[in-house]
Every structure is written in structure tokens, then in C-alpha cells.
N, C-alpha and C. Protein backbone atom coordinates (compact mmCIF):
# COMPACT_ATOMS: atom_id res chain seq x y z
N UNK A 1 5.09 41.23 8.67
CA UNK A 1 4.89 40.11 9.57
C UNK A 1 3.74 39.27 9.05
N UNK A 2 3.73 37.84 8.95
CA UNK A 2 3.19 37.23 8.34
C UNK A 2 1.80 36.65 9.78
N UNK A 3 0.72 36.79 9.20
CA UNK A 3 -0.61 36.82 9.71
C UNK A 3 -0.88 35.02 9.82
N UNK A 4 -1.58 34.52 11.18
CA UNK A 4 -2.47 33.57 10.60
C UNK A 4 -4.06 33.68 10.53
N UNK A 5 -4.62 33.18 10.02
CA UNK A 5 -6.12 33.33 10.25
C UNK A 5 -6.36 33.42 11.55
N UNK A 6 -7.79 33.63 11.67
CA UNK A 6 -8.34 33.17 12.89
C UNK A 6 -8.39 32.00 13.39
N UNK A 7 -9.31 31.88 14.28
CA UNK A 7 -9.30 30.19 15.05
C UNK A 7 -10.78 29.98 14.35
N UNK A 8 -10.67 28.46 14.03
CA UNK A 8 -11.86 28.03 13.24
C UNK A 8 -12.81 27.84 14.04
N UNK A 9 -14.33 27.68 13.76
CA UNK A 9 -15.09 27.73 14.36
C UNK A 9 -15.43 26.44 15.32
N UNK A 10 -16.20 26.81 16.53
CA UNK A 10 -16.34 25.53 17.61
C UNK A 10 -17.14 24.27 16.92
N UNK A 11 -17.57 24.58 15.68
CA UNK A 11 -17.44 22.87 15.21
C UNK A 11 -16.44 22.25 14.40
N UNK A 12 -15.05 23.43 14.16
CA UNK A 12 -14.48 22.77 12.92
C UNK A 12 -12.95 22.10 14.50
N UNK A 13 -13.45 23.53 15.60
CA UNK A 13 -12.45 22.51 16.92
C UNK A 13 -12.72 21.39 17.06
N UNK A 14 -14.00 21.20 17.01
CA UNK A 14 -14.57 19.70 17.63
C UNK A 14 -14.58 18.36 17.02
N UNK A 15 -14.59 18.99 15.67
CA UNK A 15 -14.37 18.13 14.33
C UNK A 15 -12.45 17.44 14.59
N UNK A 16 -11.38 18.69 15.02
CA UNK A 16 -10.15 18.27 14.67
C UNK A 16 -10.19 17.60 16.02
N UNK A 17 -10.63 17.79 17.28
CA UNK A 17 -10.30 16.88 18.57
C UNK A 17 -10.76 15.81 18.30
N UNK A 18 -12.34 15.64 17.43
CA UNK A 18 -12.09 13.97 17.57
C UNK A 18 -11.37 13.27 16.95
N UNK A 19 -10.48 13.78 15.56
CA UNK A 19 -9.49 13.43 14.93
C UNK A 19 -8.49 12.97 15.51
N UNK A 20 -7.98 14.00 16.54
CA UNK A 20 -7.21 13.72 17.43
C UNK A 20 -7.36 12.96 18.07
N UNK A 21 -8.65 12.23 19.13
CA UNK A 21 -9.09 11.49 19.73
C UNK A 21 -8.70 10.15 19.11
N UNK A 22 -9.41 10.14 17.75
CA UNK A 22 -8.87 8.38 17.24
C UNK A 22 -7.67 8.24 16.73
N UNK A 23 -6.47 9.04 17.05
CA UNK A 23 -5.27 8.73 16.60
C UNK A 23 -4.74 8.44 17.54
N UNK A 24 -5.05 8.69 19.34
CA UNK A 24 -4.95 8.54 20.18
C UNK A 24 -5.34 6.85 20.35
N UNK A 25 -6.30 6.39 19.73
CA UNK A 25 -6.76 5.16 20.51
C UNK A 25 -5.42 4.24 20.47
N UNK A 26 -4.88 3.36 21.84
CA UNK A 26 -4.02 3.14 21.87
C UNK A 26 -3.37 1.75 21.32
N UNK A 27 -3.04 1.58 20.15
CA UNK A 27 -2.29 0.46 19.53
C UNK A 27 -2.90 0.48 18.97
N UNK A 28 -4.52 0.77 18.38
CA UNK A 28 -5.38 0.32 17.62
C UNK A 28 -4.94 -0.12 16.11
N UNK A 29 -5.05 -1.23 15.83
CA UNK A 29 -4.57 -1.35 14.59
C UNK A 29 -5.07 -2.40 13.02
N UNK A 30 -5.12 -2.03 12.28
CA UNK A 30 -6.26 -2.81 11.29
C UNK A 30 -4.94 -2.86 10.08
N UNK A 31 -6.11 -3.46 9.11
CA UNK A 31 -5.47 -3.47 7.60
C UNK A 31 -5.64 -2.84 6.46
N UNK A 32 -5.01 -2.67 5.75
CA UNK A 32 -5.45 -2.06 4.12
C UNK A 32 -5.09 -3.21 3.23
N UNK A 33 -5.72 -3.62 2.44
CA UNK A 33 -5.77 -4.72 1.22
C UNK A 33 -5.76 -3.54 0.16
N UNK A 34 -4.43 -3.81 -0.73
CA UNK A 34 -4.02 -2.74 -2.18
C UNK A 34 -4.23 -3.80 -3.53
N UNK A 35 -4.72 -3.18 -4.51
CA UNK A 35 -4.12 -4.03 -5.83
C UNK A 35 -3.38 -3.14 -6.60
N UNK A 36 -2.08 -3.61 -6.90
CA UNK A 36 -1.66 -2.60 -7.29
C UNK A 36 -0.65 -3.19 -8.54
N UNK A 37 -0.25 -2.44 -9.52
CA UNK A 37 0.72 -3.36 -10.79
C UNK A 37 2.25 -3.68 -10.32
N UNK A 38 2.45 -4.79 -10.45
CA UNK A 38 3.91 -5.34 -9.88
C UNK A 38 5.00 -4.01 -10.08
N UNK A 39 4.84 -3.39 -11.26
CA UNK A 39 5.73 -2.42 -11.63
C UNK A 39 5.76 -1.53 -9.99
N UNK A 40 4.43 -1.32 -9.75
CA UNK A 40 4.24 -0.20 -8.52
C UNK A 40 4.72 -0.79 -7.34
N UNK A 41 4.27 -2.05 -7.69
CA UNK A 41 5.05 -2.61 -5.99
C UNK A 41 6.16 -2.77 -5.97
N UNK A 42 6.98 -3.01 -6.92
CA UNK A 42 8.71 -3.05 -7.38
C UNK A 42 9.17 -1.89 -6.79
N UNK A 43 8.81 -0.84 -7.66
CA UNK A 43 9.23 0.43 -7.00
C UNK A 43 9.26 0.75 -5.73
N UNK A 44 7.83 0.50 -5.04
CA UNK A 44 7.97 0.88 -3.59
C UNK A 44 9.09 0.17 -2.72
N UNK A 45 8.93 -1.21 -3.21
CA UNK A 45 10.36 -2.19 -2.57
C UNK A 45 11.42 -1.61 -2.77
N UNK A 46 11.82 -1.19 -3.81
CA UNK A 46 12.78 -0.49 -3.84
C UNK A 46 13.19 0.98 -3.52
N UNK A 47 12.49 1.61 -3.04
CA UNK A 47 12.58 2.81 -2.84
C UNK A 47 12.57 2.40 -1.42
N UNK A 48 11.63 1.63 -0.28
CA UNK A 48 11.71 1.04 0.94
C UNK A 48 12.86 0.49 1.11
N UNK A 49 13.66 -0.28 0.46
CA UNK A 49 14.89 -0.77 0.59
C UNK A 49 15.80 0.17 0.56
N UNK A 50 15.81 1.32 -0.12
CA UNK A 50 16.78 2.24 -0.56
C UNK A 50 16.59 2.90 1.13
N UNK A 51 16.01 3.31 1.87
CA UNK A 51 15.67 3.36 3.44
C UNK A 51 15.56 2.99 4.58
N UNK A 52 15.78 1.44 4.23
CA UNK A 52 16.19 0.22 4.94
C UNK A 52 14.61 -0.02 5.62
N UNK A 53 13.51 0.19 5.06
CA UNK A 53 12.82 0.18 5.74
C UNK A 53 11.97 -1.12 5.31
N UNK A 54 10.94 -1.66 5.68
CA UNK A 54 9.68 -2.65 5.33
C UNK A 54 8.77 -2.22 4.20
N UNK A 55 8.28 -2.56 3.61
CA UNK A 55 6.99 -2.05 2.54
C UNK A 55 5.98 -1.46 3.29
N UNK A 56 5.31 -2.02 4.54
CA UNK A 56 4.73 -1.49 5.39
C UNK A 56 4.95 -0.41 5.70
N UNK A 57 5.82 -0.30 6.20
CA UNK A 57 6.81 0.83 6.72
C UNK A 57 6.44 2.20 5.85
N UNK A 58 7.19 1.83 5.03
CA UNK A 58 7.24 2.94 4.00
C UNK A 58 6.00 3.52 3.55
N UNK A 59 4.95 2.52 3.04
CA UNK A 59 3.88 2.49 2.63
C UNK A 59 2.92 3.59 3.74
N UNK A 60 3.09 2.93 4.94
CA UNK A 60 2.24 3.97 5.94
C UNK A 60 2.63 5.25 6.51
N UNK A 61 4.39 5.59 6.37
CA UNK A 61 5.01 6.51 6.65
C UNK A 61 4.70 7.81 5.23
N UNK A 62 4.31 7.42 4.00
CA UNK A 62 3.86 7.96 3.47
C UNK A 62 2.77 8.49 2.64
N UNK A 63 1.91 7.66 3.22
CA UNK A 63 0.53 7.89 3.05
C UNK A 63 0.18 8.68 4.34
N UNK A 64 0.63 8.54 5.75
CA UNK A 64 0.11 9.51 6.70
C UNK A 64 1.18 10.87 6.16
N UNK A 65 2.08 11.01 5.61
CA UNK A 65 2.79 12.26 5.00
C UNK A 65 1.56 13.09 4.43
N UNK A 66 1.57 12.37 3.68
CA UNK A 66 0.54 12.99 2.24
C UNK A 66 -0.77 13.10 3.21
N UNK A 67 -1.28 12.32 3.68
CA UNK A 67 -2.17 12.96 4.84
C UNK A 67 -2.44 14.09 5.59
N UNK A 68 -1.26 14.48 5.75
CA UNK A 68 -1.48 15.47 6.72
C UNK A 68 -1.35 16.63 5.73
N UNK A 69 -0.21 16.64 4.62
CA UNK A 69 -0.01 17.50 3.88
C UNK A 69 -1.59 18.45 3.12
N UNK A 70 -1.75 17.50 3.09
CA UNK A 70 -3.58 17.57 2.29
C UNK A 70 -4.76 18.25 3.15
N UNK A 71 -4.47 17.63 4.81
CA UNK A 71 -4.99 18.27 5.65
C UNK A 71 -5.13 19.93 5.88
N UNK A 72 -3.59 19.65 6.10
CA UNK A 72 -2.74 21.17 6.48
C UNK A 72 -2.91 22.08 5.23
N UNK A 73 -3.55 21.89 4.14
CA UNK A 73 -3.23 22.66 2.95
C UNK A 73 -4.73 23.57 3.28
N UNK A 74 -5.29 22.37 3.95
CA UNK A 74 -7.31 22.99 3.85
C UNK A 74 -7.62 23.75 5.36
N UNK A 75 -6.50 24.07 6.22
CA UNK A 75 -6.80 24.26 7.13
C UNK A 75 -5.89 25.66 7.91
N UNK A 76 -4.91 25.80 6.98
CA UNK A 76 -3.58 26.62 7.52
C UNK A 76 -3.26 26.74 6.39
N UNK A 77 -2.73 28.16 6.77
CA UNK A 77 -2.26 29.24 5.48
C UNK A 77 -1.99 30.38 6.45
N UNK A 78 -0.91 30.71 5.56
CA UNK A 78 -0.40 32.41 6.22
C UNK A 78 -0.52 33.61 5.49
N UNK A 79 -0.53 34.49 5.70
CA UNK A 79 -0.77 35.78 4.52
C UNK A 79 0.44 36.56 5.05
N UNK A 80 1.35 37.63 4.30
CA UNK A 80 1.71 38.43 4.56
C UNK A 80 0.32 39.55 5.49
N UNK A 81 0.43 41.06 5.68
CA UNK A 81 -0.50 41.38 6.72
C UNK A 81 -1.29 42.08 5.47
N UNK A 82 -0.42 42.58 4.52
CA UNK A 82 -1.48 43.18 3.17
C UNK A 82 -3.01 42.37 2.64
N UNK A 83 -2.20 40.78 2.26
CA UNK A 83 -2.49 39.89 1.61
C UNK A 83 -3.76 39.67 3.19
N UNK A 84 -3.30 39.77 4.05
CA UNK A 84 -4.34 38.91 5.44
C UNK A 84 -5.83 40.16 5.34
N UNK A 85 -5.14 41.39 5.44
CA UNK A 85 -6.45 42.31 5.39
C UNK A 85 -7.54 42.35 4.20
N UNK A 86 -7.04 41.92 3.11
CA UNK A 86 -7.71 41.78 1.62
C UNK A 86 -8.43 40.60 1.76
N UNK A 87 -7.47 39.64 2.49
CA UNK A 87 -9.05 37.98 2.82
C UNK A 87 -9.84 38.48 3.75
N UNK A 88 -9.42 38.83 4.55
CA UNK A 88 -10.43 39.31 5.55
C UNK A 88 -11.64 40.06 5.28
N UNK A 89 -11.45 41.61 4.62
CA UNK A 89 -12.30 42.30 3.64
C UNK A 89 -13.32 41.03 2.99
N UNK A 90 -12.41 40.35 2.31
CA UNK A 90 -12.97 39.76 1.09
C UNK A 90 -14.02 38.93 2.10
N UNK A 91 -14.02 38.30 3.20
CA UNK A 91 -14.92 37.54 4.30
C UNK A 91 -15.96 38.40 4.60
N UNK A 92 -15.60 39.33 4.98
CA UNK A 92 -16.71 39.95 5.81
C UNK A 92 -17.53 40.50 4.68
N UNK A 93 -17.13 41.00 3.19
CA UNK A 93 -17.62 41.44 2.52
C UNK A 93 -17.95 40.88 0.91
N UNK A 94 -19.06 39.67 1.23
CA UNK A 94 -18.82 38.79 -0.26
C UNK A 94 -19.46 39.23 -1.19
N UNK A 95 -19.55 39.54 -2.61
CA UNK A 95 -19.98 39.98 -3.19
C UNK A 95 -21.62 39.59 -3.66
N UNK A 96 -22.61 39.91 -3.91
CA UNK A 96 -24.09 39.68 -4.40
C UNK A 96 -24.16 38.24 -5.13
N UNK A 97 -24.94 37.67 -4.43
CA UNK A 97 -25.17 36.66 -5.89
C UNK A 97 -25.70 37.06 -6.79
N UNK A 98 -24.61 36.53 -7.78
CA UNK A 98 -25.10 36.68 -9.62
C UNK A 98 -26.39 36.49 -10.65
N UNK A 99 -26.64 36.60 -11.48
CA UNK A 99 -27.72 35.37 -12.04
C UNK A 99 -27.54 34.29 -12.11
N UNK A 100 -26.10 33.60 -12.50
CA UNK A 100 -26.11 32.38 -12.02
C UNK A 100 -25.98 31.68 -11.00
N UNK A 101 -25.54 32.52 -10.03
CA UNK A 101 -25.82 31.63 -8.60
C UNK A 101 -27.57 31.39 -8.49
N UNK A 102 -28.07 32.28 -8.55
CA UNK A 102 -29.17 32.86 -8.52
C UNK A 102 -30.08 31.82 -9.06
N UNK A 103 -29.91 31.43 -10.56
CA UNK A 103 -30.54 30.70 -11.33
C UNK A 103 -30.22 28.82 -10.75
N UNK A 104 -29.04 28.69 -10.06
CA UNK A 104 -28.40 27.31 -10.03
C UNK A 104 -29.05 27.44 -8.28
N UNK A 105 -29.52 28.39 -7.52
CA UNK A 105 -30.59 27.96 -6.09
C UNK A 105 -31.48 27.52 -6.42
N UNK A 106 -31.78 28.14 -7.47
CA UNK A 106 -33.57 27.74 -7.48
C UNK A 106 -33.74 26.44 -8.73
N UNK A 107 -33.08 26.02 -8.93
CA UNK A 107 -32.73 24.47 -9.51
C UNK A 107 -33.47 23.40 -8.18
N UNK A 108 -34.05 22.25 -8.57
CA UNK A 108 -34.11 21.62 -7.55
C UNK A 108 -33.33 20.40 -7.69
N UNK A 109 -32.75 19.86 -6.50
CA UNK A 109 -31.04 19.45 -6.55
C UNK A 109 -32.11 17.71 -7.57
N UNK A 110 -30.98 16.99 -8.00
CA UNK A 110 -31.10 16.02 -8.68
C UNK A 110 -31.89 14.70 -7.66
N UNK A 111 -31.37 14.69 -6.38
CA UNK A 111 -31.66 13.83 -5.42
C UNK A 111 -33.13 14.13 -5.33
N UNK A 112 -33.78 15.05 -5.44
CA UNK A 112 -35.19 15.26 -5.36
C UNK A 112 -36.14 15.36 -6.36
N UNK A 113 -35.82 14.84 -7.14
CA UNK A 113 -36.38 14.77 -8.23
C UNK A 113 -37.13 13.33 -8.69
């Protein structure tokens, strides 16, 4: 039986409700200005046409695709229950930092310099 993680933590909830929140705002709606090579915009016309759809259309129906896809990749995952107990282990139990972790803390970051 295939496992999901746990529930993410009460800031990563709070983080996805307000996500949720501004997709909610109602009609809200703006622009995107593209430059893009005629070749690319050809294609999309045509691939939008091949769907009967608008450039718009298409254009925003698959950019929120790929949106979410990208989302959902960083956020959800399933394990078989083998595979779920071995991440889990592997969470609760991370291994020592190295010398090079070790050596790359005590670096002082570039911004402070």
C-alpha cells in the first residue's frame, strides 16, 4: 500500500492557503508582455488552432499546467510502505556533517563580505 508523507508543517499550510487565497481573488486579472521568435509564436497558433482555442487561451491553460506540475512535484510524492519507512529513517536520522559541510559553515557567505 502506497504511503503519503506527512502533513507539512504549519508554515508550509499557511504558505499554500495564501496561495490559495490569491487564486481566489475574484476576476482579478492582469497581463504578461512575451518576446518571443515568430517561429515560437507560429507554433503556439498553431497548436491553439489545432484546439480551437485563442493564443491566450492556450498560452495560460498551459503555463498554469506546468505550474502546478512543478508545484506538485515539490510537495507530493508517494512511497511504496518499504520505500516510505527508509525516508522516514533517513528524516529522523541524518547523517553527521562532513568536512565539507563543515568547512563550507564556517565560510563567511559572499553578501558579507
Amino acid at each position: 500500500m502506497a504511503k503519503t508523507r506527512p502533513a507539512p508543517p504549519e508554515s508550509s499550510r499557511s504558505a499554500t492557503a495564501a496561495v490559495a487565497a490569491r487564486a481566489s481573488v475574484a476576476d482579478a486579472k492582469g497581463s504578461i508582455n512575451l518576446r518571443i521568435e515568430s517561429t515560437t509564436r507560429q507554433l503556439i497558433d498553431d497548436a491553439a488552432a489545432v484546439l480551437g482555442k485563442t493564443r491566450t487561451e492556450f498560452m495560460v491553460e498551459s503555463a498554469r499546467r506546468q505550474a502546478v506540475d512543478v508545484l506538485l512535484d515539490q510537495r507530493l510524492f508517494t512511497l511504496d510502505s518499504e520505500r516510505y519507512d527508509a525516508f522516514m529513517q533517513a528524516l529522523d536520522n541524518p547523517p553527521a556533517p562532513g568536512p565539507k559541510l563543515k568547512a563550507l559553515l564556517r565560510r563567511t557567505p559572499a553578501w558579507q563580505k
